[in-house]
PDB file of N, CA and C in Angstrom:
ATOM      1  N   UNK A   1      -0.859 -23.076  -8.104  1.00  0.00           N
ATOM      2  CA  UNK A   1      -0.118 -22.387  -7.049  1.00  0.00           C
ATOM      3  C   UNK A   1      -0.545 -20.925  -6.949  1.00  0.00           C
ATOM      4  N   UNK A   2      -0.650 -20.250  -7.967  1.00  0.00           N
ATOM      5  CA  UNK A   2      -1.287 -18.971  -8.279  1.00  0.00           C
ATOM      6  C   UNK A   2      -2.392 -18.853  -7.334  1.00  0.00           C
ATOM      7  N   UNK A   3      -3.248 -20.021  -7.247  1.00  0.00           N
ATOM      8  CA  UNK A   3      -4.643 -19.521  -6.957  1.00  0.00           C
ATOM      9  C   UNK A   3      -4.552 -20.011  -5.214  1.00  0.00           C
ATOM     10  N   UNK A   4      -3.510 -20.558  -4.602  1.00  0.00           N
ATOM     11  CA  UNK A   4      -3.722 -20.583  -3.508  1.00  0.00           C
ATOM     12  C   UNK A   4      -2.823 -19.092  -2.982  1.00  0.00           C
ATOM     13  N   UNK A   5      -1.603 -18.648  -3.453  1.00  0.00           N
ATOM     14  CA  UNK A   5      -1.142 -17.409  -3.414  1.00  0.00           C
ATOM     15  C   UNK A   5      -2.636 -16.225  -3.343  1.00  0.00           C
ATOM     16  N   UNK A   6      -3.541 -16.378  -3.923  1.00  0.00           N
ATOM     17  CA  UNK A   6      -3.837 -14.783  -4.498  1.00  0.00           C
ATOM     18  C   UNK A   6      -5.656 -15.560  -3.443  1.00  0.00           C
ATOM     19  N   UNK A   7      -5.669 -17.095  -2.994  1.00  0.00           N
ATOM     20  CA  UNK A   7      -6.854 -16.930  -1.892  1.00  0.00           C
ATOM     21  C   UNK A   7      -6.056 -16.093  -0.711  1.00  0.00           C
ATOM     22  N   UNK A   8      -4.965 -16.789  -0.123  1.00  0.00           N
ATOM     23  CA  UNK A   8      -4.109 -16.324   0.934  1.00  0.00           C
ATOM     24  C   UNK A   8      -4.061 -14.670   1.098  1.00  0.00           C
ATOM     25  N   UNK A   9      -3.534 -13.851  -0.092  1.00  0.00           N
ATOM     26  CA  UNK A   9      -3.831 -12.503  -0.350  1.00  0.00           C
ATOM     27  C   UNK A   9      -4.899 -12.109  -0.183  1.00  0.00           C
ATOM     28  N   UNK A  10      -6.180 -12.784  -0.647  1.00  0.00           N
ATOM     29  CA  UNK A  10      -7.825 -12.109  -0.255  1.00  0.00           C
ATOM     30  C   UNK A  10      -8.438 -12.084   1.163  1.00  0.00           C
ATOM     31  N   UNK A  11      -7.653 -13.385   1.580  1.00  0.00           N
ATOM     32  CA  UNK A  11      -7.536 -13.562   3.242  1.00  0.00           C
ATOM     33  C   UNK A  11      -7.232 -12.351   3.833  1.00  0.00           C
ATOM     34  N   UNK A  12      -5.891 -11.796   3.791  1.00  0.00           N
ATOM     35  CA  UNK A  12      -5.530 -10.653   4.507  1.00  0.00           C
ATOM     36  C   UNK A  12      -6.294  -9.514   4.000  1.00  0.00           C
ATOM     37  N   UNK A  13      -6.507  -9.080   2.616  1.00  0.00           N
ATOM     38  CA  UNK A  13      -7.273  -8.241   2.331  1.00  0.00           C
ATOM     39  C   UNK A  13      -8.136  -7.809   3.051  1.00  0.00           C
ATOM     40  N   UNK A  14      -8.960  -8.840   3.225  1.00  0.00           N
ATOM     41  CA  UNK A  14     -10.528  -8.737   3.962  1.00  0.00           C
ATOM     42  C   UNK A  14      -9.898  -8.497   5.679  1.00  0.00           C
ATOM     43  N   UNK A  15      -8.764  -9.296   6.042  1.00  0.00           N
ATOM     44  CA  UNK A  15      -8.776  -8.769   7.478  1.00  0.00           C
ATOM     45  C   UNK A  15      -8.665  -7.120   7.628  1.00  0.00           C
ATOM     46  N   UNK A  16      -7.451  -6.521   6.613  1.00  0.00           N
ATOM     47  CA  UNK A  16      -6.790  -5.478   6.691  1.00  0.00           C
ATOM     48  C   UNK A  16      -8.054  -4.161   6.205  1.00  0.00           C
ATOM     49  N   UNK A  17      -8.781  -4.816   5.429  1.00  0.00           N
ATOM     50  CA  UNK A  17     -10.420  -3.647   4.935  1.00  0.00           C
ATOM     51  C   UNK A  17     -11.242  -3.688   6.099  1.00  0.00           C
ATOM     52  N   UNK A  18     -11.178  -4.846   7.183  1.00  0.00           N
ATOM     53  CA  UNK A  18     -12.228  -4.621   8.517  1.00  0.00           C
ATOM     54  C   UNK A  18     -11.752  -3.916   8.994  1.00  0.00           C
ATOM     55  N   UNK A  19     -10.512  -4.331   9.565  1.00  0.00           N
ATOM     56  CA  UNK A  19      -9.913  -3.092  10.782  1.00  0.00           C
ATOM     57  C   UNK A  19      -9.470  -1.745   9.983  1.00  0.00           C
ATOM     58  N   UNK A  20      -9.420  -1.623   8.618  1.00  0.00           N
ATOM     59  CA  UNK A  20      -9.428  -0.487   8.343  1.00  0.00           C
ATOM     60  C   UNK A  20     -10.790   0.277   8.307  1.00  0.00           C
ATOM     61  N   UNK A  21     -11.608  -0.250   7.904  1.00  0.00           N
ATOM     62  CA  UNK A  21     -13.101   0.069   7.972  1.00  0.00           C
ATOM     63  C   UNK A  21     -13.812   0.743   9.179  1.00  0.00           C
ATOM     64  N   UNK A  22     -13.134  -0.292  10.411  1.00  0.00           N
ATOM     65  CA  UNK A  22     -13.258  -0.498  12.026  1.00  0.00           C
ATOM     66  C   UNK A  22     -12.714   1.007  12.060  1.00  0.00           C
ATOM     67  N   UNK A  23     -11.821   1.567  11.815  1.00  0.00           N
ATOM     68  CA  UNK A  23     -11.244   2.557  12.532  1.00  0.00           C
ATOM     69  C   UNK A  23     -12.198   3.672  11.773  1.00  0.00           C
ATOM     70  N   UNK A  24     -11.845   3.913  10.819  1.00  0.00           N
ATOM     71  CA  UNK A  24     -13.060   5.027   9.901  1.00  0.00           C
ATOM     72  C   UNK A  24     -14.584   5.081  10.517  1.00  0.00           C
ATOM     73  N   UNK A  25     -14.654   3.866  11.241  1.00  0.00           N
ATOM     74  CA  UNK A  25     -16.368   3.831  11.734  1.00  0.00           C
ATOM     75  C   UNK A  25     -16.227   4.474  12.726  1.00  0.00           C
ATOM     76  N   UNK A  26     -14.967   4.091  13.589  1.00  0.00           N
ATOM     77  CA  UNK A  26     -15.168   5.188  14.967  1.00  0.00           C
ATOM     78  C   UNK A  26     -15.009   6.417  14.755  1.00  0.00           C
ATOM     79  N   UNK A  27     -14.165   6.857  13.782  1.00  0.00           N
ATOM     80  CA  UNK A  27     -14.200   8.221  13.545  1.00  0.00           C
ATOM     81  C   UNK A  27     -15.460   8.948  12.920  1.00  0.00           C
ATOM     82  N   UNK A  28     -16.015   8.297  12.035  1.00  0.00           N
ATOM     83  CA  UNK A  28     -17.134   8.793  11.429  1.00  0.00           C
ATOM     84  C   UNK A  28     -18.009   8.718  11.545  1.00  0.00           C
ATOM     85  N   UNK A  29     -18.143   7.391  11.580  1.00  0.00           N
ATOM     86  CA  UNK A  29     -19.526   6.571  12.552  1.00  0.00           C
ATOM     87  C   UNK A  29     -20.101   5.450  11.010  1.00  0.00           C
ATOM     88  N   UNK A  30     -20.689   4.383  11.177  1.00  0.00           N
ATOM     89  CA  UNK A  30     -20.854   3.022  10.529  1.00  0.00           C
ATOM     90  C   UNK A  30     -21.350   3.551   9.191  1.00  0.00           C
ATOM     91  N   UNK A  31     -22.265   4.727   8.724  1.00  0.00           N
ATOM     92  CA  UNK A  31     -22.849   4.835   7.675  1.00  0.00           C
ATOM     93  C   UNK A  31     -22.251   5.935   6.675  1.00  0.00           C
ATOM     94  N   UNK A  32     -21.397   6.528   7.505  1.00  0.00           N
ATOM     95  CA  UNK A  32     -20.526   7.517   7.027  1.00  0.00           C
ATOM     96  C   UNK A  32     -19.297   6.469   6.194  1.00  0.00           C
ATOM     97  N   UNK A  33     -18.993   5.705   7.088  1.00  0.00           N
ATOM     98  CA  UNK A  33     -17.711   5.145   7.017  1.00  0.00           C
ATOM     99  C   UNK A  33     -17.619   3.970   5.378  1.00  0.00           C
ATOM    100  N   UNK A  34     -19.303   3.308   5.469  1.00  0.00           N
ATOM    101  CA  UNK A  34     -20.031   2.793   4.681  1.00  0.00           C
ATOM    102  C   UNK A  34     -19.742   3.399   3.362  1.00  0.00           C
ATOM    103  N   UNK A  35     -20.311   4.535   3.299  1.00  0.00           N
ATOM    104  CA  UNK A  35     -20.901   5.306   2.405  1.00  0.00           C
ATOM    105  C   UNK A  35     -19.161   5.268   1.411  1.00  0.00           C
ATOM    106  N   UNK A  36     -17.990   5.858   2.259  1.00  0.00           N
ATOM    107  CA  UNK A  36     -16.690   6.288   1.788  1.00  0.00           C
ATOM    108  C   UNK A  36     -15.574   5.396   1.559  1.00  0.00           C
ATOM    109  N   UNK A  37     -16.157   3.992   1.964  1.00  0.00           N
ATOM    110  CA  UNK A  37     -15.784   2.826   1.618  1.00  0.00           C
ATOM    111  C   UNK A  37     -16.155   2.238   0.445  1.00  0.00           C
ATOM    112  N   UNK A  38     -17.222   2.922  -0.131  1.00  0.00           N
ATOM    113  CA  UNK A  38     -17.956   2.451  -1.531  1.00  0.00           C
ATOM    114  C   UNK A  38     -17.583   3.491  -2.282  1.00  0.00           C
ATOM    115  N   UNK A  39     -17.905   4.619  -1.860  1.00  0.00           N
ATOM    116  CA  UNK A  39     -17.182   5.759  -2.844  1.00  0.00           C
ATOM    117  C   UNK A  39     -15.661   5.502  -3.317  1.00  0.00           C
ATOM    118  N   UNK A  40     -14.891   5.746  -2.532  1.00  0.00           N
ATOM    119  CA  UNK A  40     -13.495   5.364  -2.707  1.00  0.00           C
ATOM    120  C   UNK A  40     -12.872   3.915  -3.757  1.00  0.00           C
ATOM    121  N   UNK A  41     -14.316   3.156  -3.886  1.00  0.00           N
ATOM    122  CA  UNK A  41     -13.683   2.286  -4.634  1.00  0.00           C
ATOM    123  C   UNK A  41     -13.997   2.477  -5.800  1.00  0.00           C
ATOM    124  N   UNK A  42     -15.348   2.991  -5.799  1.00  0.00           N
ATOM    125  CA  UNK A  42     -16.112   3.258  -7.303  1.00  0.00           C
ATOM    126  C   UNK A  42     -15.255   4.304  -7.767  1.00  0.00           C
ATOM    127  N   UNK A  43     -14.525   5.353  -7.232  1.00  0.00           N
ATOM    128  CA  UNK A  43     -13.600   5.966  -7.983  1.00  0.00           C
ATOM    129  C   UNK A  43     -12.380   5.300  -8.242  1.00  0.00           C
ATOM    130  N   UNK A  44     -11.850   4.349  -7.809  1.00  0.00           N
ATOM    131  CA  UNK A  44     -10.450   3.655  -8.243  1.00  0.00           C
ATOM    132  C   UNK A  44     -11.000   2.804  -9.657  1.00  0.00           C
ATOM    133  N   UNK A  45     -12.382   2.062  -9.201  1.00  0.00           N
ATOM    134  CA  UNK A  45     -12.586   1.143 -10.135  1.00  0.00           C
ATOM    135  C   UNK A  45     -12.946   2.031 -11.074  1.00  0.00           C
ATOM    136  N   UNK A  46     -13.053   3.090 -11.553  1.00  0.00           N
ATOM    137  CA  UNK A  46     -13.739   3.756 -12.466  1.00  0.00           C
ATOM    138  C   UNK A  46     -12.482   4.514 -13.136  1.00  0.00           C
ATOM    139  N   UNK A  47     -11.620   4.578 -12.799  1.00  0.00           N
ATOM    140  CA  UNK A  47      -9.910   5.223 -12.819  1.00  0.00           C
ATOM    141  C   UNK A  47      -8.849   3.532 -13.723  1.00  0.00           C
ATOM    142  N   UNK A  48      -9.203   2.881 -12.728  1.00  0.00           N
ATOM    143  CA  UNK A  48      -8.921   1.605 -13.240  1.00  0.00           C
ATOM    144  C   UNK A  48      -9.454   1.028 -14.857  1.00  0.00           C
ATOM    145  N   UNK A  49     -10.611   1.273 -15.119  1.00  0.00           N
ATOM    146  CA  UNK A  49     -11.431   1.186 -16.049  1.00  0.00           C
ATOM    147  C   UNK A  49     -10.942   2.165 -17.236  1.00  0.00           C
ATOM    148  N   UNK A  50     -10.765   3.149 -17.152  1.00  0.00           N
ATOM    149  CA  UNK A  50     -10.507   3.916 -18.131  1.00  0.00           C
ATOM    150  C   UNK A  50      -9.229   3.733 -18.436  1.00  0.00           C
ATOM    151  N   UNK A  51      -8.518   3.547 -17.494  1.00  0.00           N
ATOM    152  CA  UNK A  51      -7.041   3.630 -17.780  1.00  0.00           C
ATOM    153  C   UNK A  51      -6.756   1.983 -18.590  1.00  0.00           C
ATOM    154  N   UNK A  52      -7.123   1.381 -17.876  1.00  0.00           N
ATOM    155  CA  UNK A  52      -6.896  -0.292 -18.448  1.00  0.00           C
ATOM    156  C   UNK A  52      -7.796  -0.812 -19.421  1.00  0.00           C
ATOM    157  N   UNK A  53      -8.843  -1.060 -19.835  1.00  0.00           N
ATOM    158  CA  UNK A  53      -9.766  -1.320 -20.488  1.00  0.00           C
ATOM    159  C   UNK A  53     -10.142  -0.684 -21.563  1.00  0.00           C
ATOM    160  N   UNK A  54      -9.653  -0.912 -23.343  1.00  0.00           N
ATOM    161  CA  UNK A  54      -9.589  -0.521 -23.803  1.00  0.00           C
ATOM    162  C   UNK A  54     -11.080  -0.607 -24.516  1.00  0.00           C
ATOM    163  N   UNK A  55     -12.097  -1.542 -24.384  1.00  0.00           N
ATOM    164  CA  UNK A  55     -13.333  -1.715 -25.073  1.00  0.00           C
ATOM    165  C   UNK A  55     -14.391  -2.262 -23.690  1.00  0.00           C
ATOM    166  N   UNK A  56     -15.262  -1.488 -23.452  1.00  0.00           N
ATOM    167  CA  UNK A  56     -16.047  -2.083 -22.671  1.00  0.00           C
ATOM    168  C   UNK A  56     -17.804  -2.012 -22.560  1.00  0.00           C
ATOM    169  N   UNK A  57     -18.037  -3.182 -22.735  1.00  0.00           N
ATOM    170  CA  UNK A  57     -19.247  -3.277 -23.230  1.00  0.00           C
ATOM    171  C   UNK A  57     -20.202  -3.299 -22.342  1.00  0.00           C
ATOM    172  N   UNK A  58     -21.393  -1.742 -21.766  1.00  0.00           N
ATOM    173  CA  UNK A  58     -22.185  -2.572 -21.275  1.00  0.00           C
ATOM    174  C   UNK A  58     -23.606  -1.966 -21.917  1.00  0.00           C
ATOM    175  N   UNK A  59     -24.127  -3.356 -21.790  1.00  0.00           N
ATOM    176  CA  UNK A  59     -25.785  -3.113 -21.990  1.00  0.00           C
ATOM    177  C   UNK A  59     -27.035  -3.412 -21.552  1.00  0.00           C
ATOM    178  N   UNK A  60     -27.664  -1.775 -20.737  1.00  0.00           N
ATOM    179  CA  UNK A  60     -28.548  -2.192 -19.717  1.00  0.00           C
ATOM    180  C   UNK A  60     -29.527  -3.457 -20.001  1.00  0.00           C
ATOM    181  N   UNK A  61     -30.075  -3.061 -21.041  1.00  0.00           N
ATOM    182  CA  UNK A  61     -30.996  -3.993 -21.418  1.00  0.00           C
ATOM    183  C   UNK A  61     -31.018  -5.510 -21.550  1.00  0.00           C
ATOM    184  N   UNK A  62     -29.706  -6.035 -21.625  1.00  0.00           N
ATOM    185  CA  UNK A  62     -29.347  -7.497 -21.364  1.00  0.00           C
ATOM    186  C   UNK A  62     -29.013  -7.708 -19.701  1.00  0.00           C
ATOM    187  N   UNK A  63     -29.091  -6.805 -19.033  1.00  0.00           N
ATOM    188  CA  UNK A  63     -28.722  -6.784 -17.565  1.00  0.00           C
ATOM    189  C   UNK A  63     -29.574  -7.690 -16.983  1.00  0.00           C
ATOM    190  N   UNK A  64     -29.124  -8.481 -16.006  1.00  0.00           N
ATOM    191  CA  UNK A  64     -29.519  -9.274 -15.624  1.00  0.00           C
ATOM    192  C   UNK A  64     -29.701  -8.764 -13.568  1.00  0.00           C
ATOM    193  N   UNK A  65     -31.576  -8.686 -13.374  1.00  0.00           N
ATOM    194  CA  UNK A  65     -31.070  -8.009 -11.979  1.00  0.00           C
ATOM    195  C   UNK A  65     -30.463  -8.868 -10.445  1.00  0.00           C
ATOM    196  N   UNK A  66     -30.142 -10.006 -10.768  1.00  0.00           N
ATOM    197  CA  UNK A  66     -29.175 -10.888 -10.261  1.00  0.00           C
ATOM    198  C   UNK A  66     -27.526  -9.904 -10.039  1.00  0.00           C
ATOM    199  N   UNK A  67     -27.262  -9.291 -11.287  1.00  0.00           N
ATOM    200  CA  UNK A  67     -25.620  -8.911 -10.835  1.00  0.00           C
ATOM    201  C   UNK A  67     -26.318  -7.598 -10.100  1.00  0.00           C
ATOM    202  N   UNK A  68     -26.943  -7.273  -9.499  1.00  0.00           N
ATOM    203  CA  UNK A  68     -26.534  -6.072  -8.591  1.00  0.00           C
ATOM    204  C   UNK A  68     -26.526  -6.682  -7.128  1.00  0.00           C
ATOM    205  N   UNK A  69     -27.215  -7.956  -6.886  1.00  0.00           N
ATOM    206  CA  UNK A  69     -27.032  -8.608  -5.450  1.00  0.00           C
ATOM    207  C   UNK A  69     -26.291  -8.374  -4.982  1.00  0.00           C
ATOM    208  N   UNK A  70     -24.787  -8.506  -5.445  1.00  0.00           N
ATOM    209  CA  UNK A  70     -23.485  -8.562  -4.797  1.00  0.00           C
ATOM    210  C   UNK A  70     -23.484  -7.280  -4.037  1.00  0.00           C
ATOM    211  N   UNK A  71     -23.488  -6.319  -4.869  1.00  0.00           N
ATOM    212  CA  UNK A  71     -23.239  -4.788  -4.512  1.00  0.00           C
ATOM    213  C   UNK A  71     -24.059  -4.503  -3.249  1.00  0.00           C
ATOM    214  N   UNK A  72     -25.046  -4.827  -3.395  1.00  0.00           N
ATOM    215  CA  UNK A  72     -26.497  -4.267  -2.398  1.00  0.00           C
ATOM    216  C   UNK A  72     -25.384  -5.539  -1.020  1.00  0.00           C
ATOM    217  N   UNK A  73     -25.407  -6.747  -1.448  1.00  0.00           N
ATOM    218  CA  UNK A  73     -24.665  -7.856   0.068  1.00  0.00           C
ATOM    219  C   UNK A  73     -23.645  -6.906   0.800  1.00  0.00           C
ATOM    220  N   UNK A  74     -22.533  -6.869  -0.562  1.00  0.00           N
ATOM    221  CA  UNK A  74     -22.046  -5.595   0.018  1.00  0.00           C
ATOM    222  C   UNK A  74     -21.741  -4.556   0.691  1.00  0.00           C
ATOM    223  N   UNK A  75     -22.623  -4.079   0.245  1.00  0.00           N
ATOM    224  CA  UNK A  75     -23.042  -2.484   1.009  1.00  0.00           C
ATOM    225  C   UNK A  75     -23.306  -3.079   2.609  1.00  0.00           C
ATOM    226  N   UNK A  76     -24.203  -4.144   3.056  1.00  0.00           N
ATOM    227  CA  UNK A  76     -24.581  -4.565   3.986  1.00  0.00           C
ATOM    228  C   UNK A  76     -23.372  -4.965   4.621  1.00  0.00           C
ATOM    229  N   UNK A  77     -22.491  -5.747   3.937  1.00  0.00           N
ATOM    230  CA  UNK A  77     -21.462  -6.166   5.112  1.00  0.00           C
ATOM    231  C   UNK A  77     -20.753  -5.621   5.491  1.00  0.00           C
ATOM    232  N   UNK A  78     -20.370  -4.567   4.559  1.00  0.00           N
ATOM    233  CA  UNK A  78     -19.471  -3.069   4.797  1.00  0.00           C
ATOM    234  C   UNK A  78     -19.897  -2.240   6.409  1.00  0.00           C
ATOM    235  N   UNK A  79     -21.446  -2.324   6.430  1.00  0.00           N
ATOM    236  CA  UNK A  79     -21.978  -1.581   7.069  1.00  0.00           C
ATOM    237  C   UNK A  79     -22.140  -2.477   8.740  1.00  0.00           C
ATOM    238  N   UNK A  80     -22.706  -3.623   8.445  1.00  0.00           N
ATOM    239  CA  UNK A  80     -22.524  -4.655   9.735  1.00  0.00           C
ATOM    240  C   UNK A  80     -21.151  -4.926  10.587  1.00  0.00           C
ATOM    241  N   UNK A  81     -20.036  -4.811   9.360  1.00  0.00           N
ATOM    242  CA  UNK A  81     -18.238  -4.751  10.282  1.00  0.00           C
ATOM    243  C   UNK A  81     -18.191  -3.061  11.126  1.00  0.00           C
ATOM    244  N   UNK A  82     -18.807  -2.167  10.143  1.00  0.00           N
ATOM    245  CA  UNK A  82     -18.316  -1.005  10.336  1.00  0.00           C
ATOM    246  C   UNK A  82     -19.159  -1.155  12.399  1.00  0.00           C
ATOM    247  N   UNK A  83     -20.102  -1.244  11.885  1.00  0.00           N
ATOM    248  CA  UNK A  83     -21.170  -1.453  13.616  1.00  0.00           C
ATOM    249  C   UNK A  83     -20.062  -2.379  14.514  1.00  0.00           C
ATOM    250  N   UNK A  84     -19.721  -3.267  14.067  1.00  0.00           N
ATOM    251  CA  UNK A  84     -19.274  -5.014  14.997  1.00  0.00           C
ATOM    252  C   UNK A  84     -17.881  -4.849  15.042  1.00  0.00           C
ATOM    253  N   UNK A  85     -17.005  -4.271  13.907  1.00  0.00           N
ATOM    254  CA  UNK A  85     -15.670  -4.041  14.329  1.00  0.00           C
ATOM    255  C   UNK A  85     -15.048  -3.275  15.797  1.00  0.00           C
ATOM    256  N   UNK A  86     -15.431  -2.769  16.276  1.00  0.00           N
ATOM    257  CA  UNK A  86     -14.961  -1.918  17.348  1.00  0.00           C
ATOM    258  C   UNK A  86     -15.268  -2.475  18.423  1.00  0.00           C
ATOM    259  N   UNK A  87     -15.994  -3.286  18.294  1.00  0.00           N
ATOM    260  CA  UNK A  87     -16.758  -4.065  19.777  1.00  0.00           C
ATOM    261  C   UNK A  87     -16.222  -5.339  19.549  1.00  0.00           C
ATOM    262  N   UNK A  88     -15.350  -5.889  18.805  1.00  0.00           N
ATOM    263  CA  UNK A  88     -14.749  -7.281  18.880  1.00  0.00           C
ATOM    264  C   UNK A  88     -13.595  -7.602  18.201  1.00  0.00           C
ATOM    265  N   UNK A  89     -13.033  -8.526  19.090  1.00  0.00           N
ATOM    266  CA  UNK A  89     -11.153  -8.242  18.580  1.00  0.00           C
ATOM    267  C   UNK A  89     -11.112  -8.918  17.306  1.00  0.00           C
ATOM    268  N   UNK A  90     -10.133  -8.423  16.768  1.00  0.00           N
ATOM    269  CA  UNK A  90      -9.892  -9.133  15.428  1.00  0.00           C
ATOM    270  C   UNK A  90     -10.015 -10.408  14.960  1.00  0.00           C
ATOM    271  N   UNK A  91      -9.378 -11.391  16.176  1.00  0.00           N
ATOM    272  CA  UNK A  91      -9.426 -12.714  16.044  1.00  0.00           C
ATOM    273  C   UNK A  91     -10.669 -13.555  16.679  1.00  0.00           C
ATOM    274  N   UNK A  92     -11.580 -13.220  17.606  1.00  0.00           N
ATOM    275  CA  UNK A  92     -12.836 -13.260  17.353  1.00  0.00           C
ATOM    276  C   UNK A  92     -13.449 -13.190  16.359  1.00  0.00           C
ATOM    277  N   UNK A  93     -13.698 -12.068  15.715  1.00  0.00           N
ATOM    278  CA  UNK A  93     -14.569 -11.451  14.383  1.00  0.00           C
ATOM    279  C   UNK A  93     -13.848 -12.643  13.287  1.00  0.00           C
ATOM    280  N   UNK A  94     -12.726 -12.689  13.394  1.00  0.00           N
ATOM    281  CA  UNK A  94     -11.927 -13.852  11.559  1.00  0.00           C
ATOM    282  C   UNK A  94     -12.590 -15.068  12.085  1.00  0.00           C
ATOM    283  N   UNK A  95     -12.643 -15.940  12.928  1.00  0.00           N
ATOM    284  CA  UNK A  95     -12.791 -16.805  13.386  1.00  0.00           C
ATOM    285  C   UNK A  95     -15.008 -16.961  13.078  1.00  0.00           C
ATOM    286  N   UNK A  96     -15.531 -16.137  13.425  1.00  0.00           N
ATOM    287  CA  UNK A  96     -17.287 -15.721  13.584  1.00  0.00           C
ATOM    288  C   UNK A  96     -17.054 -15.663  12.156  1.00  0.00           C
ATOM    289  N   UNK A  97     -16.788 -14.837  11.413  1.00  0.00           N
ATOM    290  CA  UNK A  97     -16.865 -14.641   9.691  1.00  0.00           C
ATOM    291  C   UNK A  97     -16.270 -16.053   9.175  1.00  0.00           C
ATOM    292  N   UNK A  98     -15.518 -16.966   9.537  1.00  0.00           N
ATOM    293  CA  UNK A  98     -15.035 -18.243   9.025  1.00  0.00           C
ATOM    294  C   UNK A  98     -16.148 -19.114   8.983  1.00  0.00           C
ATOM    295  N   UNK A  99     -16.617 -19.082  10.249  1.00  0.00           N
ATOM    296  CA  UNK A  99     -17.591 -20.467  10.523  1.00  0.00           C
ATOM    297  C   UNK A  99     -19.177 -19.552   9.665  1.00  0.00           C
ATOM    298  N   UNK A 100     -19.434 -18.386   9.603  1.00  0.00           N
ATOM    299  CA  UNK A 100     -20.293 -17.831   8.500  1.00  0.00           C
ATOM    300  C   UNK A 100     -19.997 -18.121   7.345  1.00  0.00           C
ATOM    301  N   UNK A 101     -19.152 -18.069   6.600  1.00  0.00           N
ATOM    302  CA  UNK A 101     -18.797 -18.040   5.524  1.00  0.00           C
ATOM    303  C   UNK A 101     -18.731 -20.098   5.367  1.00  0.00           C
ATOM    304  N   UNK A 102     -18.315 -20.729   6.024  1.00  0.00           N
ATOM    305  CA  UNK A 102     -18.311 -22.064   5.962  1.00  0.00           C
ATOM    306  C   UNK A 102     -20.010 -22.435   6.137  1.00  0.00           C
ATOM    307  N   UNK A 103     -20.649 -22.001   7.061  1.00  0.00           N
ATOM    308  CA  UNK A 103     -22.338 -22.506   7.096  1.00  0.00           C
ATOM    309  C   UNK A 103     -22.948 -22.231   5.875  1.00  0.00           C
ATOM    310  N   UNK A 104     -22.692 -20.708   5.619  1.00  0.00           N
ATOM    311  CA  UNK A 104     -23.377 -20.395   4.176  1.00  0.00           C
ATOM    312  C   UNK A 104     -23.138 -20.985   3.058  1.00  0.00           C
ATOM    313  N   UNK A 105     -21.795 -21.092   3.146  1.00  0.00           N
ATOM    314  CA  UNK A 105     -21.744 -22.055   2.136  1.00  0.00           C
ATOM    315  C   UNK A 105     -22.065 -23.138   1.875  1.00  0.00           C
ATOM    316  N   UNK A 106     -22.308 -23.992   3.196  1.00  0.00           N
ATOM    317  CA  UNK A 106     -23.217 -25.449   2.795  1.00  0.00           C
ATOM    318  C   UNK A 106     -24.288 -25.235   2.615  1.00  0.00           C
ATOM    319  N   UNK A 107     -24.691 -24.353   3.121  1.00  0.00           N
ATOM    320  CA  UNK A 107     -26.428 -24.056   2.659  1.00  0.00           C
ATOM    321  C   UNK A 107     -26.552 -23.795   1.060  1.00  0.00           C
ATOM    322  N   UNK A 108     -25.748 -23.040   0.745  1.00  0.00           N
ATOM    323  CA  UNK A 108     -25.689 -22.598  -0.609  1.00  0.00           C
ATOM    324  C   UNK A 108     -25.583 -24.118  -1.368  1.00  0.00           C
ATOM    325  N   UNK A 109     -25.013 -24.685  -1.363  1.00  0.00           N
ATOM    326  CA  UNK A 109     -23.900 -26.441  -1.628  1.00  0.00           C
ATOM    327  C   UNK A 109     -25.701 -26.729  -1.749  1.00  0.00           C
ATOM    328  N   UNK A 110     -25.917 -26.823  -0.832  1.00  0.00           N
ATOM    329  CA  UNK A 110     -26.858 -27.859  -0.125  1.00  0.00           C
ATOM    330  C   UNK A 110     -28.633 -27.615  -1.226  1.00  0.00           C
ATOM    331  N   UNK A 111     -28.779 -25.850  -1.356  1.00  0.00           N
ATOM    332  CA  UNK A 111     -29.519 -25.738  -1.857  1.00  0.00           C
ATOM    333  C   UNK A 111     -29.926 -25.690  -3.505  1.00  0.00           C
ATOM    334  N   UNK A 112     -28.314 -25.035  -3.613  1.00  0.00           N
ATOM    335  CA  UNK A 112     -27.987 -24.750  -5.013  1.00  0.00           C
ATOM    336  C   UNK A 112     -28.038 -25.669  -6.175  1.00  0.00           C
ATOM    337  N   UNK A 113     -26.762 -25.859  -5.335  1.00  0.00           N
ATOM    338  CA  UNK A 113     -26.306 -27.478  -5.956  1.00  0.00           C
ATOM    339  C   UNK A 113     -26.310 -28.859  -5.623  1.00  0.00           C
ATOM    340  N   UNK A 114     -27.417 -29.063  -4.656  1.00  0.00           N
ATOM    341  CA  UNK A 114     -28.127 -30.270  -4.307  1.00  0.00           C
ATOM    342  C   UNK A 114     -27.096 -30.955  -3.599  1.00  0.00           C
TER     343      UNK A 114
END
């Protein structure tokens, strides 16, 4: 039950970070908006980290350059809503990101995991 509660929560998340994103882009403009959307978190998560995390281990040298993908996808999709948010209504854009997020994923299904 937990885990359909806290998908439902990531649902709105992601709506409520576009159109928040959306508005910062018009004011700032897509790469500005980008840029302070990543900043802003790397300081919470880095606030978060110290405060909560009493041992934390990292070591470049076992790094694997697979975990920075996410970040770099990231950065990109941050930057593609910040452009596409303002030019398309909300329920357009959830609906276009659904059926993305559903294709990719069979591709992924399809390639990944046969």
């Amino acid at each position: 039950m937990i885990s359909i509660i806290f998908s439902i929560l990531s649902g709105v998340t992601i709506v409520l970070s576009r159109s928040v994103n959306g508005m910062l882009s018009k004011k700032m403009g897509a790469y500005q908006g980008t840029f302070y959307n990543y900043f802003t978190g790397f300081i919470l998560m880095l606030v978060l980290m110290i405060v909560g995390v009493q041992h934390i281990n990292i070591s470049l040298d076992k790094t694997n350059l697979m975990m920075y993908l996410g970040g770099i996808i990231g950065v990109f999709n941050i930057l593609i809503l910040n452009i596409i948010v303002p030019r398309i209504s909300p329920v357009i854009l959830t609906l276009l990101s659904f059926i993305g997020q559903l294709v990719s994923g069979m591709v992924i299904d399809a390639f990944v995991y046969n």
